[in-house]
Protein backbone atom coordinates (compact mmCIF):
# COMPACT_ATOMS: atom_id res chain seq x y z
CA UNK A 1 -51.46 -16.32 40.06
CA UNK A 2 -47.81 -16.21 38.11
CA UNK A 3 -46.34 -18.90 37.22
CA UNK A 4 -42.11 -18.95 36.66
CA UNK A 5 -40.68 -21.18 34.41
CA UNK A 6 -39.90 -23.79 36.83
CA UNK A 7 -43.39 -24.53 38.10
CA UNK A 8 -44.19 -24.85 34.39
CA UNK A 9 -41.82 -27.03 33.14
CA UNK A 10 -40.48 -24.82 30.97
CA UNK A 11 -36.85 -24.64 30.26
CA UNK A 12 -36.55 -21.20 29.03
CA UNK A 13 -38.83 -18.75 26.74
CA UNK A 14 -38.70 -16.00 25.10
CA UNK A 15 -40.77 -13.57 23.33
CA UNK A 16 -39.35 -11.78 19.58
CA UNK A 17 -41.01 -9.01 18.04
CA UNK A 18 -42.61 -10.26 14.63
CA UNK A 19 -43.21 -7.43 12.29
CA UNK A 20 -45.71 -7.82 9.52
CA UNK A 21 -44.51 -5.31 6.29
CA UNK A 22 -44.86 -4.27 2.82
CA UNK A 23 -41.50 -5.64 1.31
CA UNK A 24 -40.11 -8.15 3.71
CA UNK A 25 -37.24 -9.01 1.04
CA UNK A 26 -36.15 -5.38 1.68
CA UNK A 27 -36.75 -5.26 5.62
CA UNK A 28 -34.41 -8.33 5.94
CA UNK A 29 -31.53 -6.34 3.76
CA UNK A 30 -32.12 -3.06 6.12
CA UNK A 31 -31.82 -5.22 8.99
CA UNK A 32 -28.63 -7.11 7.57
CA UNK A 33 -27.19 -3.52 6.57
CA UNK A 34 -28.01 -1.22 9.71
CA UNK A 35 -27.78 -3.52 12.34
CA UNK A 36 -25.99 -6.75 11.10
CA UNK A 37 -28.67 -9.15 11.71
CA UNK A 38 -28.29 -12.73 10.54
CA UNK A 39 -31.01 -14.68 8.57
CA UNK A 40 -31.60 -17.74 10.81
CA UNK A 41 -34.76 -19.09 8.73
CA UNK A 42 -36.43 -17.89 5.22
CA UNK A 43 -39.14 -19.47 3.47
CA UNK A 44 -41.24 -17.80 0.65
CA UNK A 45 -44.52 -18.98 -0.70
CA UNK A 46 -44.84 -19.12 -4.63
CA UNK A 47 -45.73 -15.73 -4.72
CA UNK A 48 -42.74 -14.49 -3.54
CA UNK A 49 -44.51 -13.64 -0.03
CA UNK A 50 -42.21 -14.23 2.60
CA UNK A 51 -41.18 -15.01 6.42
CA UNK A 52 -37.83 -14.81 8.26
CA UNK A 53 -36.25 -15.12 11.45
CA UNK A 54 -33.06 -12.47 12.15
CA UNK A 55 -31.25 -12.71 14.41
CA UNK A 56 -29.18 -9.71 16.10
CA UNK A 57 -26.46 -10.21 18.59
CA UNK A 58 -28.46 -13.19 19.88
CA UNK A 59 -32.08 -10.61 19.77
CA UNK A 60 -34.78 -12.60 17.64
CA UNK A 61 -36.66 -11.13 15.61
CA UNK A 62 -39.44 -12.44 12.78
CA UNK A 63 -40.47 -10.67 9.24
CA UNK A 64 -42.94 -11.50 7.41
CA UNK A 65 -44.78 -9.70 3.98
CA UNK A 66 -47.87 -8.55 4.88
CA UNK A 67 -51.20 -10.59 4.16
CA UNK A 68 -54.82 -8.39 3.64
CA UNK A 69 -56.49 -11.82 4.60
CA UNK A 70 -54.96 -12.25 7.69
CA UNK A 71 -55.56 -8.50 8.41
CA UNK A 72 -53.01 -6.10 7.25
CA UNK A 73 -53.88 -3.57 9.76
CA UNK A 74 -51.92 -5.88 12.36
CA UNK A 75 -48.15 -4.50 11.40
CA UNK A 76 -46.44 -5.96 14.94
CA UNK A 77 -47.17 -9.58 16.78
CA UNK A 78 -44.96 -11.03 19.31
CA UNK A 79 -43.53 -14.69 19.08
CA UNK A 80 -43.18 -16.79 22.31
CA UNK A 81 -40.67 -19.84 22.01
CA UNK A 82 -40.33 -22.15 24.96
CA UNK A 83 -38.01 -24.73 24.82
């Protein structure tokens, strides 16, 4: 069966690639630099490990440093945001 948003109760969603790398602090500049993505949201743990949400021309997108114990063979996830 599919379900549209309206049947749901949702008001909208949308799904944003979230890339898992070595060097997030230097994917975010690239990002900024070749495509002139915006840094909606950055947080960084103590160890400098961090996550951010770009944004480009209104295209999410999510970055995060990779993590060996949350399985660094997964480099790509998708995020889905309803509102």
């Amino acid at each position: 069966m599919v379900h549209n948003g309206a049947e749901a109760g949702a008001k909208g969603c949308s799904i944003a690639p979230w890339l898992s790398v070595q060097g997030a602090a230097r994917a975010v500049e690239f990002f900024k630099t070749a495509f002139d993505a915006i840094e909606v949201y950055h947080i960084e743990d103590p160890d400098g490990n961090g996550v951010a949400r770009m944004s480009v021309e209104g295209a999410e997108l999510w970055v995060n440093d990779e993590s060996p114990e949350h399985g660094a063979s997964v480099r790509a996830k998708m995020a889905l945001r309803c509102a």
